[in-house]
Protein backbone atom coordinates (compact mmCIF):
# COMPACT_ATOMS: atom_id res chain seq x y z
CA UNK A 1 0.00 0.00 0.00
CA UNK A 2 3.11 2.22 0.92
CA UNK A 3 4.98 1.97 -2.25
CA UNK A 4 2.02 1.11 -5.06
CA UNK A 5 -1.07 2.04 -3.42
CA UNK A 6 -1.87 -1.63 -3.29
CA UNK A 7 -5.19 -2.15 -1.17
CA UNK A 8 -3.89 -3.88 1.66
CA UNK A 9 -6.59 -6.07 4.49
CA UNK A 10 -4.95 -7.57 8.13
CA UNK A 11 -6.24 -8.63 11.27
CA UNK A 12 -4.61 -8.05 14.27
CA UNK A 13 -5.40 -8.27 18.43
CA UNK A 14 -4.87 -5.22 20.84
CA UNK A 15 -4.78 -4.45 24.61
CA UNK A 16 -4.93 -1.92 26.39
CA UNK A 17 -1.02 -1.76 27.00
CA UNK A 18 -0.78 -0.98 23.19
CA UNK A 19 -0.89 2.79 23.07
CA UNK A 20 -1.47 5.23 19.78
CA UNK A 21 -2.05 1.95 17.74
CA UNK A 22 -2.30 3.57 14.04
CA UNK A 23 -0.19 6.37 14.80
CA UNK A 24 3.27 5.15 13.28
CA UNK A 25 2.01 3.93 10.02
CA UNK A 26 -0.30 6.92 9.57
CA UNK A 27 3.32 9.23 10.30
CA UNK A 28 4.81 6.83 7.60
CA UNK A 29 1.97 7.50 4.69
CA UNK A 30 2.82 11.34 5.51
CA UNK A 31 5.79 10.97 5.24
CA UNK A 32 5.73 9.33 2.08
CA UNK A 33 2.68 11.11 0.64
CA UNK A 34 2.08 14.52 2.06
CA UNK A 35 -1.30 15.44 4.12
CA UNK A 36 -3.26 13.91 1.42
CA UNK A 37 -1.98 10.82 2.08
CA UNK A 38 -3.75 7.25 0.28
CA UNK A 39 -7.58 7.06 -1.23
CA UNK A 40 -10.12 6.10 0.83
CA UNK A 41 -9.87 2.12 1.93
CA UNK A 42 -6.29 1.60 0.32
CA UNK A 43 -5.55 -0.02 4.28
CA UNK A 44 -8.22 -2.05 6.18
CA UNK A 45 -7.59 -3.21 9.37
CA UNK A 46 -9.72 -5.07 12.02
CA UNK A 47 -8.47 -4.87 15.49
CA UNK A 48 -9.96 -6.64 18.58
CA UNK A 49 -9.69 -6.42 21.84
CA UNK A 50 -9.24 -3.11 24.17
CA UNK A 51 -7.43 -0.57 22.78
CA UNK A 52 -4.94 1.46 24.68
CA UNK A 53 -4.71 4.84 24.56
CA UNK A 54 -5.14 7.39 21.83
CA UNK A 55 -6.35 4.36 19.65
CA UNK A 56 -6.28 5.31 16.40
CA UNK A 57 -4.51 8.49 17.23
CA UNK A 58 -4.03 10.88 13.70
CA UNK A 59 -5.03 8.58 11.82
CA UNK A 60 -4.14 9.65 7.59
CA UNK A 61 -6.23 9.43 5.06
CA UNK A 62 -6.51 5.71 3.22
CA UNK A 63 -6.33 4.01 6.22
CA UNK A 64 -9.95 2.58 7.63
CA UNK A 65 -9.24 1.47 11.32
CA UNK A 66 -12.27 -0.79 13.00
CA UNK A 67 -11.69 -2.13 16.65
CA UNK A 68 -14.42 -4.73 17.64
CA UNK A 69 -14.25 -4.19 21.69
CA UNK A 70 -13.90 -1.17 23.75
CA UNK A 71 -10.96 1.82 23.79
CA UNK A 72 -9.17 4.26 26.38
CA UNK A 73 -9.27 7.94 26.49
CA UNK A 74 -8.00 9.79 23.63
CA UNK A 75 -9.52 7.53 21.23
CA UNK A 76 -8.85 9.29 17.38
CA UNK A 77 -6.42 11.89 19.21
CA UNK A 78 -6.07 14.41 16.37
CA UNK A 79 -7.82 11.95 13.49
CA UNK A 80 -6.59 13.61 10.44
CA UNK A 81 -8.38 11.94 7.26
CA UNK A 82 -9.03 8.07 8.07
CA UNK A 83 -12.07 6.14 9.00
CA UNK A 84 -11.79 4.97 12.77
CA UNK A 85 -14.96 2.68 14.10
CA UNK A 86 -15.35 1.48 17.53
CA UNK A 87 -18.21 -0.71 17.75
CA UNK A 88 -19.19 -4.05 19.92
CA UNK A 89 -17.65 -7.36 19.89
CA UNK A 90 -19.89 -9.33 17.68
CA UNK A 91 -22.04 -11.78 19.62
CA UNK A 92 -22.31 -9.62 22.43
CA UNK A 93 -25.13 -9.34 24.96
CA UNK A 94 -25.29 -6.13 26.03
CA UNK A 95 -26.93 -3.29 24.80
CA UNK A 96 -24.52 -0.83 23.14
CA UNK A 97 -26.31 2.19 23.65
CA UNK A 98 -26.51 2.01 27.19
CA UNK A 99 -22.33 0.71 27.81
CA UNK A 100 -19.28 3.08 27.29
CA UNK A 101 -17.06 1.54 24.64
CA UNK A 102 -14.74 4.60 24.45
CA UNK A 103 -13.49 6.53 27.05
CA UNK A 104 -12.41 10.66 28.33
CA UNK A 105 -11.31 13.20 25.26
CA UNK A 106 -12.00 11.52 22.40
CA UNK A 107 -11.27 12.77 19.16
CA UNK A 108 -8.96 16.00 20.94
CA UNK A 109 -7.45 18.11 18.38
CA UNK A 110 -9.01 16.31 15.20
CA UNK A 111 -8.69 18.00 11.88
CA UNK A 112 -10.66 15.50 9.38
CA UNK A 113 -11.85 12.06 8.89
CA UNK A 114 -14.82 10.51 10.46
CA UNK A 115 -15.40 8.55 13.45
CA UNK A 116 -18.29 6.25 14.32
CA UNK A 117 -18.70 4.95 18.05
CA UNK A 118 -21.68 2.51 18.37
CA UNK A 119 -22.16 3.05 22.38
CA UNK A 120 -21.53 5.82 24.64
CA UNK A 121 -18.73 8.07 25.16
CA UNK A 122 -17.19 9.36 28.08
CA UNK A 123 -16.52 13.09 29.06
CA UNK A 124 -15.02 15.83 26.78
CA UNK A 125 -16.40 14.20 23.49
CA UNK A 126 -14.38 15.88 20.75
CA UNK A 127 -13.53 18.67 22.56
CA UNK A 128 -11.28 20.96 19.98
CA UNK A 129 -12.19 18.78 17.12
CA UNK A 130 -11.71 21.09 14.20
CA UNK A 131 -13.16 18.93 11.45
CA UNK A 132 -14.06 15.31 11.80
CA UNK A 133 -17.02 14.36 11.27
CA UNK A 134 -18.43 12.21 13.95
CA UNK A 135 -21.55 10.07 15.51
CA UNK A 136 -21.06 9.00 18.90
CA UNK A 137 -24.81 7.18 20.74
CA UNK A 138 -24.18 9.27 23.89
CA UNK A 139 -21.70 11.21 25.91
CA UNK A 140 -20.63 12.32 29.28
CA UNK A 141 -19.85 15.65 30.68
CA UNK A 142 -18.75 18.44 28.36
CA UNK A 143 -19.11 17.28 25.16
CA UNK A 144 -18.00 19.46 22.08
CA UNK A 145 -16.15 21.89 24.46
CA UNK A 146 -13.95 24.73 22.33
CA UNK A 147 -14.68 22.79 19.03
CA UNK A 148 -14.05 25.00 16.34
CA UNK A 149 -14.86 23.00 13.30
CA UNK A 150 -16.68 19.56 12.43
CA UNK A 151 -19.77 18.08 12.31
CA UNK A 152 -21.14 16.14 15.69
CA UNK A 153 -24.13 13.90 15.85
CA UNK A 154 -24.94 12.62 19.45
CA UNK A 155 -27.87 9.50 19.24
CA UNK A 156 -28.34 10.28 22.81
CA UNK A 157 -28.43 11.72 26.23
CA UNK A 158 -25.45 13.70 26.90
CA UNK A 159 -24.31 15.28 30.45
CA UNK A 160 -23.83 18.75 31.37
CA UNK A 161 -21.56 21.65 30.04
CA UNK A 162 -22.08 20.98 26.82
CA UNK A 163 -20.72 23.05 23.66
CA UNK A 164 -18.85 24.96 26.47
CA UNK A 165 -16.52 27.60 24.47
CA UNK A 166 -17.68 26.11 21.37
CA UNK A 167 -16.61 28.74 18.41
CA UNK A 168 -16.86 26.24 15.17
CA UNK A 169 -18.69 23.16 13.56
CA UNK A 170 -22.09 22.16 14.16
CA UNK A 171 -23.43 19.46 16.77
CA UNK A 172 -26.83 17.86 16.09
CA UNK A 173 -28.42 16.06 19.47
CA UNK A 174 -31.58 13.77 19.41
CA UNK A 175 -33.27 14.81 22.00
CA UNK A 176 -36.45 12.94 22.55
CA UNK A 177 -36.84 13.79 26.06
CA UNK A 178 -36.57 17.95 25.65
CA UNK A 179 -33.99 17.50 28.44
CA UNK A 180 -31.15 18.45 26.24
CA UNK A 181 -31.30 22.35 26.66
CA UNK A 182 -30.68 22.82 30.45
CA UNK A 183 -27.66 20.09 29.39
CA UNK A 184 -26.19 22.98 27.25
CA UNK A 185 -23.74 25.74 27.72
CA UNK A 186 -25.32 28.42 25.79
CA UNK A 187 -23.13 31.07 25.77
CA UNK A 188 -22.12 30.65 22.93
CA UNK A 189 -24.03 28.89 20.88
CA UNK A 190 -27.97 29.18 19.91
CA UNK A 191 -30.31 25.98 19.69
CA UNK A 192 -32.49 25.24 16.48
CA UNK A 193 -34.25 22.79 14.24
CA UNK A 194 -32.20 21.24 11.83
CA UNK A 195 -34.50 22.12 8.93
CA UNK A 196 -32.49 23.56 6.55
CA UNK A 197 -31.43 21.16 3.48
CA UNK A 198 -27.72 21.06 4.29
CA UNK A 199 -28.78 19.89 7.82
CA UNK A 200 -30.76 17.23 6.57
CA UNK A 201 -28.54 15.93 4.03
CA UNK A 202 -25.96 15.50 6.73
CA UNK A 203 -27.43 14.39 9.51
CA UNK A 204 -29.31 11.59 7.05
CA UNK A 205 -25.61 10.76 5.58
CA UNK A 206 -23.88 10.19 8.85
CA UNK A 207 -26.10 8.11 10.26
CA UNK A 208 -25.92 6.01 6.80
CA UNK A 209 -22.26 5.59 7.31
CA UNK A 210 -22.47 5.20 11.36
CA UNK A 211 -25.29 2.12 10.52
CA UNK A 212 -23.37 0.93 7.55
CA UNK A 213 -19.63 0.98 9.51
CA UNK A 214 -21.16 -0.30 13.25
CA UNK A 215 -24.21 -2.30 12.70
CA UNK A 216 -26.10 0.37 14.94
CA UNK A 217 -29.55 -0.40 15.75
CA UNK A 218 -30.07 2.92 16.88
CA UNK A 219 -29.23 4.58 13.46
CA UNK A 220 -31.35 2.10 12.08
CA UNK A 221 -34.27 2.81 13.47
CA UNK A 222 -33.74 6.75 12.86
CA UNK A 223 -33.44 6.15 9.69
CA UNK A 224 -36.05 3.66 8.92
CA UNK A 225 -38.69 6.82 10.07
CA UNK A 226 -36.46 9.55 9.45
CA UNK A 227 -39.28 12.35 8.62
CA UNK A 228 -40.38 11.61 11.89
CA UNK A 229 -37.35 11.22 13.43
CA UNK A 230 -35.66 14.08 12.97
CA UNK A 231 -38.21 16.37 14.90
CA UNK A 232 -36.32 15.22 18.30
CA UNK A 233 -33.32 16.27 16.30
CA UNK A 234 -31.50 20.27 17.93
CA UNK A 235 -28.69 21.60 15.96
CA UNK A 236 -25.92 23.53 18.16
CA UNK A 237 -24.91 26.29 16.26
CA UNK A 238 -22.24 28.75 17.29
CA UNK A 239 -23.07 32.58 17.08
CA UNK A 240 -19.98 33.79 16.04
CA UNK A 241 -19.64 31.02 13.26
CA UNK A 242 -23.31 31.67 12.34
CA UNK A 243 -22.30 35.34 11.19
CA UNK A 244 -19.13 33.47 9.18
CA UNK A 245 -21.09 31.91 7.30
CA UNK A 246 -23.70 34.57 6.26
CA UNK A 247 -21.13 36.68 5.71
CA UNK A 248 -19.14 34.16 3.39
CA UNK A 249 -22.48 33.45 1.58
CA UNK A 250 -23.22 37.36 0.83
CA UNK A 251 -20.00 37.53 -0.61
CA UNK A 252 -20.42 34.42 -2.70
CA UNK A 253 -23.68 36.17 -4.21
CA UNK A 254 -22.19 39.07 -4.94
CA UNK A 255 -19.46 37.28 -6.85
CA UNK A 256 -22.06 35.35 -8.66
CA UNK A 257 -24.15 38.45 -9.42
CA UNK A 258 -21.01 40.78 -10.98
CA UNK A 259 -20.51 37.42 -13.23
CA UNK A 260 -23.77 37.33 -14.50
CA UNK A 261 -23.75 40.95 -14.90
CA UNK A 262 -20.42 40.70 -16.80
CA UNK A 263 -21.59 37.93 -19.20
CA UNK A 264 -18.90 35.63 -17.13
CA UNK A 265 -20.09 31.75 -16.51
CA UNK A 266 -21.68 31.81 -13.23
C-alpha cells in the first residue's frame, strides 16, 4: 500500500497496554505522501480487543481502522483523514447504547476524517475537534467543548456543560426527552431545528455511514422513520460562526451576481 497504493486487508489483536495503535504507520503514509496521504480504503484493518490509549490516534487518510471491543481515552487523538470505528464485539449481549465503549477526550485536536462509536462516550467528546465528522450514541460531561470546526451527531443523552466555548462546527443532538437544553452551555451557541437542506442531508448521511460501519440499531431505526425522526433532532450552532457563514455566503452572491452581470459563466 506504501509503495504502489496496493489495497492492503490484516487482522490483528490489541490491549490496552498498546498505546497510539495507528499512529506510526499513519506518520509513515505522511511521510511518504504529504497530508493527502492514500484514497479512501487503500488499508483495512480489524483490530480486537481493548485498545490502549489514543487508539487510532491521527489517523491519515486511506487508512480505515475498525476495533471490535472497547478503547481508552484519547480515542482518534487528532484523526486527520481516516475512518476509525469502535463498535461491539460481535455476539455480544449487552446493549450498546446504554455501555461506554470509548473513554475521556476523544477525538482532541481532530482536523478531518470521520469517526463512528456505536455506544456511549465518556466526558469531553471531541472537545477541539476542528473537522471530523463524527456520531457517537451518547456522551458524558462536556461534550463538544472549544470545538471549532466539524460536524457532531450525538444518538443520545449527553451530560452537562455541553458546547462549552464552542466557536466552530455544528453538533446535532436527538433529543427525545426535551432534556437536552438545560444540558447545554449556551453562551455561545444558539439551539435550532435542523431544517435547513444542508442539515438534513448531513445528519441523514452520517447516520448512513455510522449504521453501515457499526451495525447500529439505533441509526437504524432513525433512519427507517427519518421524517419523523428528525423532529427530536436540535442543531448547536455557534453565534460567532453563524455570522461566518452569512457573511461568506453574501459575498459568494455578490461574486455570482457581478458574473452574471459581466456575461462571465456563473
Amino acid at each position: 500500500a506504501l509503495e504502489r497504493g496496493e489495497r492492503v486487508r490484516t487482522e490483528l489483536r490489541v490491549e490496552n497496554k498498546n498505546r497510539t495503535v495507528g499512529g506510526l504507520l499513519s506518520g509513515e503514509i505522511a511521510r511518504r505522501h504529504g497530508a493527502e496521504g492514500l484514497p479512501e480504503g487503500t488499508i483495512e484493518i480489524s483490530a480486537a480487543g481493548s485498545g490502549g490509549q489514543s487508539f487510532g490516534g491521527w489517523l491519515a487518510p486511506g487508512v480505515t481502522l475498525t476495533l471490535h471491543g472497547d478503547a481508552n481515552d484519547y480515542t482518534g487523538k487528532g484523526l486527520s483523514g481516516g475512518v476509525l470505528t469502535v463498535r461491539p464485539p460481535e455476539g455480544s449481549t449487552f446493549v450498546a447504547e446504554e455501555n461506554v465503549v470509548i473513554g475521556n477526550t476523544v477525538l482532541y485536536g481532530a482536523t478531518g476524517g470521520r469517526a463512528f462509536f456505536r455506544g456511549l462516550a465518556g466526558e469531553r467528546f471531541a472537545v477541539r475537534n476542528s473537522g471530523a465528522r463524527t456520531v457517537v450514541e451518547g456522551t458524558g460531561d462536556h461534550g463538544c467543548e472549544y470545538m471549532t470546526g466539524g460536524r457532531v451527531i450525538v444518538l443520545g443523552k449527553t451530560g452537562r456543560n455541553f458546547a462549552a466555548g464552542m466557536s466552530g462546527g455544528i453538533a446535532y443532538v436527538y433529543d427525545d426527552d426535551g432534556q437536552f437544553s438545560s444540558k447545554c452551555n449556551l453562551e455561545m451557541v444558539e439551539l435550532e431545528k435542523p431544517d435547513k437542506p444542508e442539515d438534513i442531508q448531513t445528519i441523514r448521511r452520517l447516520l448512513e455511514n455510522h449504521q453501515k460501519f457499526t451495525g447500529s440499531t439505533v441509526a437504524r431505526s432513525v433512519l427507517d422513520d427519518f421524517d419523523k425522526e428528525l423532529r427530536w433532532f436540535v442543531k448547536v450552532m455557534p453565534t460567532d460562526y453563524r455570522r461566518v457563514l452569512e457573511h461568506q455566503a453574501e459575498i459568494e452572491e455578490r461574486a455570482r451576481q457581478l458574473s452574471a452581470r459581466q456575461g462571465a459563466p456563473v
